[in-house]
N, C-alpha and C. Protein backbone atom coordinates (compact mmCIF):
# COMPACT_ATOMS: atom_id res chain seq x y z
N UNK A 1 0.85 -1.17 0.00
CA UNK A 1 0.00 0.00 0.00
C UNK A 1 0.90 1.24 0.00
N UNK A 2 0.60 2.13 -0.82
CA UNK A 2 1.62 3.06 -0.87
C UNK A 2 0.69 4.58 -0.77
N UNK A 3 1.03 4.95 0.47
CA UNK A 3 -0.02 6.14 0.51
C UNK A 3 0.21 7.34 0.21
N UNK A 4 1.00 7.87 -0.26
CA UNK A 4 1.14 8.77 -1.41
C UNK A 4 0.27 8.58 -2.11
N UNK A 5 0.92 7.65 -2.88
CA UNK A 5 0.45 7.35 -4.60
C UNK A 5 -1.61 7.72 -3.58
N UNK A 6 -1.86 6.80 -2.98
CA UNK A 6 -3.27 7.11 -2.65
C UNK A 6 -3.55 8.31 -1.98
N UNK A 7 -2.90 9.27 -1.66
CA UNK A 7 -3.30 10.31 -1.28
C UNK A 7 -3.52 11.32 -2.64
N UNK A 8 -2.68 10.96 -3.33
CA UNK A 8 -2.61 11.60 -4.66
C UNK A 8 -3.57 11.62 -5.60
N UNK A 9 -4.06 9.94 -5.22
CA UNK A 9 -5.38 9.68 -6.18
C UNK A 9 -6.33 10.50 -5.58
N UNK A 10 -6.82 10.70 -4.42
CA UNK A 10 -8.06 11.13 -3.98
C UNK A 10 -7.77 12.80 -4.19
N UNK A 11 -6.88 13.90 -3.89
CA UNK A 11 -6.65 14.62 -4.18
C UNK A 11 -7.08 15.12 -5.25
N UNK A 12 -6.67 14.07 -6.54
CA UNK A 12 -6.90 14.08 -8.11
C UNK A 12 -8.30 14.05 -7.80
N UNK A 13 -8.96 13.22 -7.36
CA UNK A 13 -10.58 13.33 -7.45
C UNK A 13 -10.92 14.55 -6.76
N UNK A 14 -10.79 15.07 -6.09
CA UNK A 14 -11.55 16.25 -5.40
C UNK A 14 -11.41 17.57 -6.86
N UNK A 15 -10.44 17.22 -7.00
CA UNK A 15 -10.27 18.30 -8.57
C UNK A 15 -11.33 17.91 -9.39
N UNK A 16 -11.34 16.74 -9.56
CA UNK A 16 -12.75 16.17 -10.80
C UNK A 16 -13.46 16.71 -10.21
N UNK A 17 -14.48 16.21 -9.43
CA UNK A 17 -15.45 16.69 -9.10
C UNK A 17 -15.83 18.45 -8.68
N UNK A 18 -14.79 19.05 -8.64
CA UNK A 18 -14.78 20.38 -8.49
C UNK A 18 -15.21 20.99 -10.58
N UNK A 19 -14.04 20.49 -10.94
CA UNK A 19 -14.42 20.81 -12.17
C UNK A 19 -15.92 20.49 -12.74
N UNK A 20 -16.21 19.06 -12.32
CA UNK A 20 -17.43 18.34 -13.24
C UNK A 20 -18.44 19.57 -12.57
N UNK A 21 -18.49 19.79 -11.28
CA UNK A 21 -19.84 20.98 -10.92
C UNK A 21 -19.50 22.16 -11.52
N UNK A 22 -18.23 22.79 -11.65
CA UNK A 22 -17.80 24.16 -12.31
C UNK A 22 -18.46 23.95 -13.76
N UNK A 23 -18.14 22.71 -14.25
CA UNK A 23 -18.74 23.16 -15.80
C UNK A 23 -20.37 21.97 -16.31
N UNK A 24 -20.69 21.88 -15.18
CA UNK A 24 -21.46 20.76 -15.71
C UNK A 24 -21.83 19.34 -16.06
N UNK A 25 -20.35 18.98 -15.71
CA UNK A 25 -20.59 17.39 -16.22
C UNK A 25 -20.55 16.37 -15.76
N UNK A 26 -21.57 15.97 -16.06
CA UNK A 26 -22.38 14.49 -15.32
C UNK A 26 -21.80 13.69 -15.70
N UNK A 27 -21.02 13.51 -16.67
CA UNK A 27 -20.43 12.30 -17.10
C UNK A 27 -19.43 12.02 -16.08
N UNK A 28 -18.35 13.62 -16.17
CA UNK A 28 -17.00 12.89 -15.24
C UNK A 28 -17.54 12.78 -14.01
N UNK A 29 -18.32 12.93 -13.62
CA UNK A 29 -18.48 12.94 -11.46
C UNK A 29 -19.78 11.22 -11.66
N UNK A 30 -19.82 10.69 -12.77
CA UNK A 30 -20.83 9.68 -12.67
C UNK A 30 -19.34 8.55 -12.52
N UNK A 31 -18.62 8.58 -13.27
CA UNK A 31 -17.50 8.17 -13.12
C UNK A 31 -16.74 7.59 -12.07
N UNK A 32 -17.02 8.57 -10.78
CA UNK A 32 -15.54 8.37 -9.62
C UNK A 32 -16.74 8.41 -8.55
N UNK A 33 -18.24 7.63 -8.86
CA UNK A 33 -18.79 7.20 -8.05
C UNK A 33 -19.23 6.08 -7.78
N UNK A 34 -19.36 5.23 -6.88
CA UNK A 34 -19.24 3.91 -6.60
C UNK A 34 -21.07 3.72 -6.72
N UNK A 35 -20.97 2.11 -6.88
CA UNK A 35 -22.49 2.16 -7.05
C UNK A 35 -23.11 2.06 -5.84
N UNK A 36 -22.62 1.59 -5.11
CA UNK A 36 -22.97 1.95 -3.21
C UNK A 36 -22.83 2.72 -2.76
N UNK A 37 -22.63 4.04 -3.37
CA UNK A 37 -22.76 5.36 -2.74
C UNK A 37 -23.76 5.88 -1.92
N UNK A 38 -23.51 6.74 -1.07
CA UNK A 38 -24.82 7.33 -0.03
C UNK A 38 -23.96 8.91 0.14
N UNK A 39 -25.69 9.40 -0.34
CA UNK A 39 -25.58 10.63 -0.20
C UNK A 39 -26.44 11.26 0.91
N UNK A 40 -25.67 12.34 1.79
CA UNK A 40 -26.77 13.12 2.81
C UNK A 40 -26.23 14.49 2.23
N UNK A 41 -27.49 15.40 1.57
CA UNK A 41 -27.26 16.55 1.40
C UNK A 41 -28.03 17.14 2.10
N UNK A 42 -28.11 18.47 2.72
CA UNK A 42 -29.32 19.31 3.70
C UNK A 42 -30.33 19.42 3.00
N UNK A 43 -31.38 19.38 3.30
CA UNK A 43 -32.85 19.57 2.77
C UNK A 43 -32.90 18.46 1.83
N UNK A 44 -32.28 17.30 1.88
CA UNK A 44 -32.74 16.18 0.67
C UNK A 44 -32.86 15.03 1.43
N UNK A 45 -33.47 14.07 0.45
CA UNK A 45 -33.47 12.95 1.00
C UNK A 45 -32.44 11.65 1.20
N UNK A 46 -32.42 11.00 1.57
CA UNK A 46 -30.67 10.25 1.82
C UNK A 46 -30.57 9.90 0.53
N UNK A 47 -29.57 9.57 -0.83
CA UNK A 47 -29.33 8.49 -1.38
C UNK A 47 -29.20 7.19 -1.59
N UNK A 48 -29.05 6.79 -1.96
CA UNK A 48 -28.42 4.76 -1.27
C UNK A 48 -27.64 4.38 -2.75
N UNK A 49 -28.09 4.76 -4.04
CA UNK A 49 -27.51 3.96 -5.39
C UNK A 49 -26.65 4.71 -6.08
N UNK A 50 -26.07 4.25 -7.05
CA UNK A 50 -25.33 5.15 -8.07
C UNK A 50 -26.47 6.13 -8.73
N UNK A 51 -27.19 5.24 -9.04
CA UNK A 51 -28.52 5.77 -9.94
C UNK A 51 -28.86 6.95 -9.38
N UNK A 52 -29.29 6.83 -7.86
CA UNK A 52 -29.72 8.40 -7.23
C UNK A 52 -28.86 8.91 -7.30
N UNK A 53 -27.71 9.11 -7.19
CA UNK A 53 -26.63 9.88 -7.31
C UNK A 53 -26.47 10.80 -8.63
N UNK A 54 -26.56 10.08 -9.75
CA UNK A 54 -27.02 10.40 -10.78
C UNK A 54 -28.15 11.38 -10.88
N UNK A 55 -28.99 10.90 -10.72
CA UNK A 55 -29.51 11.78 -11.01
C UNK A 55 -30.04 12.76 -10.14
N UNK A 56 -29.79 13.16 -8.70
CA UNK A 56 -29.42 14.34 -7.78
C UNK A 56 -28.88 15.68 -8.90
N UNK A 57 -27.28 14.49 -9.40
CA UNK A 57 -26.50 15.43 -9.75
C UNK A 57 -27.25 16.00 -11.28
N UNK A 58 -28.10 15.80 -12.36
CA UNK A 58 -28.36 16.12 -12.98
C UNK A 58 -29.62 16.83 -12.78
N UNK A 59 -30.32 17.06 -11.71
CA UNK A 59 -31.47 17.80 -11.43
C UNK A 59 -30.25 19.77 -11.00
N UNK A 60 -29.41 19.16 -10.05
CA UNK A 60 -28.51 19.96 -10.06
C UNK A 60 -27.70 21.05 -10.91
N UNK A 61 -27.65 20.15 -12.08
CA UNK A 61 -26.47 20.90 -12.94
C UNK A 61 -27.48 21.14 -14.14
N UNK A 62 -29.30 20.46 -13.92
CA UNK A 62 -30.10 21.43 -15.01
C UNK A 62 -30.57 22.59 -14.87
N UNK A 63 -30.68 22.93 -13.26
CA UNK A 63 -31.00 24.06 -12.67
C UNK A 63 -30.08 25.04 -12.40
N UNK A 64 -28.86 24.81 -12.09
CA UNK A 64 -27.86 25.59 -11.66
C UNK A 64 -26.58 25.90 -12.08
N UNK A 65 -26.54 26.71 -12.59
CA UNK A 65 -24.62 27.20 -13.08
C UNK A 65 -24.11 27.00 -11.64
N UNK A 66 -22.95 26.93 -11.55
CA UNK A 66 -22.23 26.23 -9.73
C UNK A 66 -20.93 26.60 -10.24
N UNK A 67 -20.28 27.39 -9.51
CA UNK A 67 -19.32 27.84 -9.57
C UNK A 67 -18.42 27.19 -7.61
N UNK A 68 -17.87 26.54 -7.56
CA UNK A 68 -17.33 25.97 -6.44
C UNK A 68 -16.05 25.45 -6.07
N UNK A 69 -15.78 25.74 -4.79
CA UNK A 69 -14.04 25.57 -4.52
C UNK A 69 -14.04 24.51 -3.02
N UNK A 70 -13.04 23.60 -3.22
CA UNK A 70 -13.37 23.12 -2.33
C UNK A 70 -11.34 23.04 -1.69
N UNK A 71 -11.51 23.44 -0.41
CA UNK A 71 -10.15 22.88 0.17
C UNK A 71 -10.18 21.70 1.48
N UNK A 72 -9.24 21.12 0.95
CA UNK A 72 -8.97 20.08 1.91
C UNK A 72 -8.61 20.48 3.48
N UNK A 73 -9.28 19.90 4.46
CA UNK A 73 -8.37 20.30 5.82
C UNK A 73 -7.76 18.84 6.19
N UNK A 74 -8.42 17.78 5.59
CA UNK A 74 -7.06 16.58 6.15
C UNK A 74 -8.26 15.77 5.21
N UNK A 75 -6.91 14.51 4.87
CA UNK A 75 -7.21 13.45 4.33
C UNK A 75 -6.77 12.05 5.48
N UNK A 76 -7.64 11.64 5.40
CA UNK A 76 -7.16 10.11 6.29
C UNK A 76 -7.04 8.72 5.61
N UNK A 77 -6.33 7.95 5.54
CA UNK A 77 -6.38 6.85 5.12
C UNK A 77 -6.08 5.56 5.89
N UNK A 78 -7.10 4.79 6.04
CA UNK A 78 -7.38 3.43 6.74
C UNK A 78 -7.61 2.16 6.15
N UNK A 79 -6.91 1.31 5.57
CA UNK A 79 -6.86 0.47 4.55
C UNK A 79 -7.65 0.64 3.36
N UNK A 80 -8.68 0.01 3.03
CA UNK A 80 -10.07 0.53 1.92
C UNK A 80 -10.82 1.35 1.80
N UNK A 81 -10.38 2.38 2.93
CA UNK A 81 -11.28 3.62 3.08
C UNK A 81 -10.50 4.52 3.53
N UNK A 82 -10.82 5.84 2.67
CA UNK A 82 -10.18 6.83 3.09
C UNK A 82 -11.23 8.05 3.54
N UNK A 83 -10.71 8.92 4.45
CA UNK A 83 -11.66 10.06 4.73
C UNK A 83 -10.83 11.47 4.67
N UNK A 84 -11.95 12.06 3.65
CA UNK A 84 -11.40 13.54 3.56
C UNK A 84 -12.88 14.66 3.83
N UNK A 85 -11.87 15.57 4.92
CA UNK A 85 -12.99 16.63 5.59
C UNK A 85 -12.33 17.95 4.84
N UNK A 86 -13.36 18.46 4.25
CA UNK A 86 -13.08 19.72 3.60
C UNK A 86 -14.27 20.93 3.36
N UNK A 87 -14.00 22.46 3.48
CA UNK A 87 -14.34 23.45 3.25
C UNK A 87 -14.47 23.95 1.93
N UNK A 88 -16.15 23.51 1.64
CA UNK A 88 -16.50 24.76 0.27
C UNK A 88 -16.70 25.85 0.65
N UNK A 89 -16.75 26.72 -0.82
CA UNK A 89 -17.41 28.14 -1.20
C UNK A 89 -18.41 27.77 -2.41
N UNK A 90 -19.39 28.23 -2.49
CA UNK A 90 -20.40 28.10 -3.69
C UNK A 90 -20.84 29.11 -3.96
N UNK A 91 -20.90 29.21 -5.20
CA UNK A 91 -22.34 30.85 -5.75
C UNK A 91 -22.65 29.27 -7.20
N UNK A 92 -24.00 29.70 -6.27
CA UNK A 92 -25.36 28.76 -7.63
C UNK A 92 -26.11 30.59 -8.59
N UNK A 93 -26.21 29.81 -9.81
CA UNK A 93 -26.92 30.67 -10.08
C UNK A 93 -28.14 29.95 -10.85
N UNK A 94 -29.02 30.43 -10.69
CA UNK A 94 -30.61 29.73 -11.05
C UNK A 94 -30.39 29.84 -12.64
N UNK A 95 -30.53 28.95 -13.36
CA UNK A 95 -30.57 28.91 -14.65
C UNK A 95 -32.04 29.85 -15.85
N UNK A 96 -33.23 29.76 -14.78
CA UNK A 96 -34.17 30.76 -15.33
C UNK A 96 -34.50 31.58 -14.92
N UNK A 97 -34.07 31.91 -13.68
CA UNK A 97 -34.00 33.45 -13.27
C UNK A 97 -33.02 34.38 -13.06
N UNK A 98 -31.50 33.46 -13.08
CA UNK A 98 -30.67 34.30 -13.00
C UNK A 98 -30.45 34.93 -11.45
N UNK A 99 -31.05 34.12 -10.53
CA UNK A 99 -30.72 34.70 -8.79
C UNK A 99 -29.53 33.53 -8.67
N UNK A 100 -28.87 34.64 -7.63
CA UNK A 100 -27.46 34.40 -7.18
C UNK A 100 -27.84 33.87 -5.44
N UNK A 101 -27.07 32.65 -5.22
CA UNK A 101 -27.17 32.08 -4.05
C UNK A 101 -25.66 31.89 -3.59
N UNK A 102 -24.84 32.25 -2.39
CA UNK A 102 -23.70 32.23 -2.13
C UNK A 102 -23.88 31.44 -0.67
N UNK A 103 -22.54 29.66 -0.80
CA UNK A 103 -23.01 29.81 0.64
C UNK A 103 -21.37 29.04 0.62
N UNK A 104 -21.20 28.73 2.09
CA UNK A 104 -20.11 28.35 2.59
C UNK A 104 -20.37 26.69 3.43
N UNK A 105 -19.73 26.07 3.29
CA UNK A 105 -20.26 24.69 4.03
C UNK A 105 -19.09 23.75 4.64
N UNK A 106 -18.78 22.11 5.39
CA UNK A 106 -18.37 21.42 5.19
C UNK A 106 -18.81 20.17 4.93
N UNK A 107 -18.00 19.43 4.61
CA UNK A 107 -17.78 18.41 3.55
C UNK A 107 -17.27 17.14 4.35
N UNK A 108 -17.80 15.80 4.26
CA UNK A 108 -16.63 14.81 4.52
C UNK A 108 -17.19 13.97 3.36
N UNK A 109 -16.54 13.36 2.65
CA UNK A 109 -16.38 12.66 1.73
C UNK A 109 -15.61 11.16 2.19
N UNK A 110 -15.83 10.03 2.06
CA UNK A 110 -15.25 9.05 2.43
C UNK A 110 -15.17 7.96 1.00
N UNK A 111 -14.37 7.62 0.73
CA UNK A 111 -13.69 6.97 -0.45
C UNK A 111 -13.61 5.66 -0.24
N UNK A 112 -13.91 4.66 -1.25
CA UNK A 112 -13.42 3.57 -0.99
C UNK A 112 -12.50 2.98 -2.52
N UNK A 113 -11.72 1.87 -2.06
CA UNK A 113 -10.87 1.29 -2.57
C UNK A 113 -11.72 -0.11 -3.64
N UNK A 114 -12.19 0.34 -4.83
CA UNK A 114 -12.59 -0.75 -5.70
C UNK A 114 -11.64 -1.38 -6.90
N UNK A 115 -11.13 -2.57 -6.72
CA UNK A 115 -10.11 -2.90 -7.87
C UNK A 115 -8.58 -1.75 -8.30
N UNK A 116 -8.38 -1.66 -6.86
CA UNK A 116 -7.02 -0.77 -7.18
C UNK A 116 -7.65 1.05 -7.04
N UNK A 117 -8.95 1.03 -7.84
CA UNK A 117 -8.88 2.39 -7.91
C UNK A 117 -10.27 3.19 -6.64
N UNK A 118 -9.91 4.57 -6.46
CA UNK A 118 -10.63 5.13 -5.05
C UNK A 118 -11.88 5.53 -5.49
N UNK A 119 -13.09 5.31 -5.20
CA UNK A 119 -14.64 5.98 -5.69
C UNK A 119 -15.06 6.81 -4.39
N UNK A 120 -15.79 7.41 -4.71
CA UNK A 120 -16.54 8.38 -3.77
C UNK A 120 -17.98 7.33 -3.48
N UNK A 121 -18.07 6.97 -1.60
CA UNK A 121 -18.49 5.69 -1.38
C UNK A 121 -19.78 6.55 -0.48
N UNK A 122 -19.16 7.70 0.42
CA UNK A 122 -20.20 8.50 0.89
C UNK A 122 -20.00 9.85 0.98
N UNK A 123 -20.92 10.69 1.00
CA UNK A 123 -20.61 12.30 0.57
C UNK A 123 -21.77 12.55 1.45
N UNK A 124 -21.46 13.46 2.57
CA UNK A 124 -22.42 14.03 3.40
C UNK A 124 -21.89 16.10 3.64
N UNK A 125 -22.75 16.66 3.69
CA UNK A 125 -22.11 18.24 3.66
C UNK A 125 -23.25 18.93 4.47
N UNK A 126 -22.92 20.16 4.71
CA UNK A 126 -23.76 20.91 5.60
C UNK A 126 -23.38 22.38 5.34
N UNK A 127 -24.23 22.94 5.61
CA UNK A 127 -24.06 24.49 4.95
C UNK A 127 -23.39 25.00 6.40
N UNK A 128 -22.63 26.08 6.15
CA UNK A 128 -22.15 26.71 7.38
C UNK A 128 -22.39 28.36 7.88
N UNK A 129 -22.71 28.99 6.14
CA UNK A 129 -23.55 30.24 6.07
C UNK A 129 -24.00 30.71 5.17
């Protein structure tokens, strides 16, 4: 096990998924998600599948331009699972009205280890203002 190289990978993913919401795309963030994923977002309902995940994220990115930054405050790694706690910034903008929503939140994201490579296994966040 070489935890670099795996710190590196998950790192690399937090960039994907930063990008895939910056510009839209469902394809790359459908990608670096596991099909046992679980999602807790505020005001939604839990996830449990890839499928919901899916399509969360495309109700998301039909409604909203998302402009978002996310920094790491620590990554952990524990054999098949890794955990990373991190601080967004967001401005959504409503796609048919054009209102601006700005908020600040955290993040833990927990990763798992499928066939060598790291998926995003659970994603839970909370707004902070």
């Amino acid at each position: 096990m070489n935890r670099d190289n795996d710190r590196q990978q998950i790192e690399k993913l937090r960039l994907i998924v930063q990008e895939a919401e910056n510009t839209g795309n469902l394809q790359m963030m459908t990608a670096i998600l596991a099909d046992d994923i679980t999602v807790i977002a505020p005001g939604s309902p839990v996830i449990n599948t890839k499928a919901g995940g899916v399509e969360f994220l495309r109700s998301w990115f039909d409604a909203f331009y998302i402009q978002i930054s996310y920094e790491s405050q620590d990554i952990e790694i524990r054999g098949d699972l890794a955990y990373e706690w991190a601080i967004y910034q967001q401005t959504t903008t409503d796609k048919q009205t054009g209102e601006k929503a700005s908020e600040t939140g955290r993040m833990l994201w927990i990763y798992k280890k499928y066939n060598e490579a790291w998926l995003q296994h659970f994603i839970i966040w909370n707004t902070a203002a």
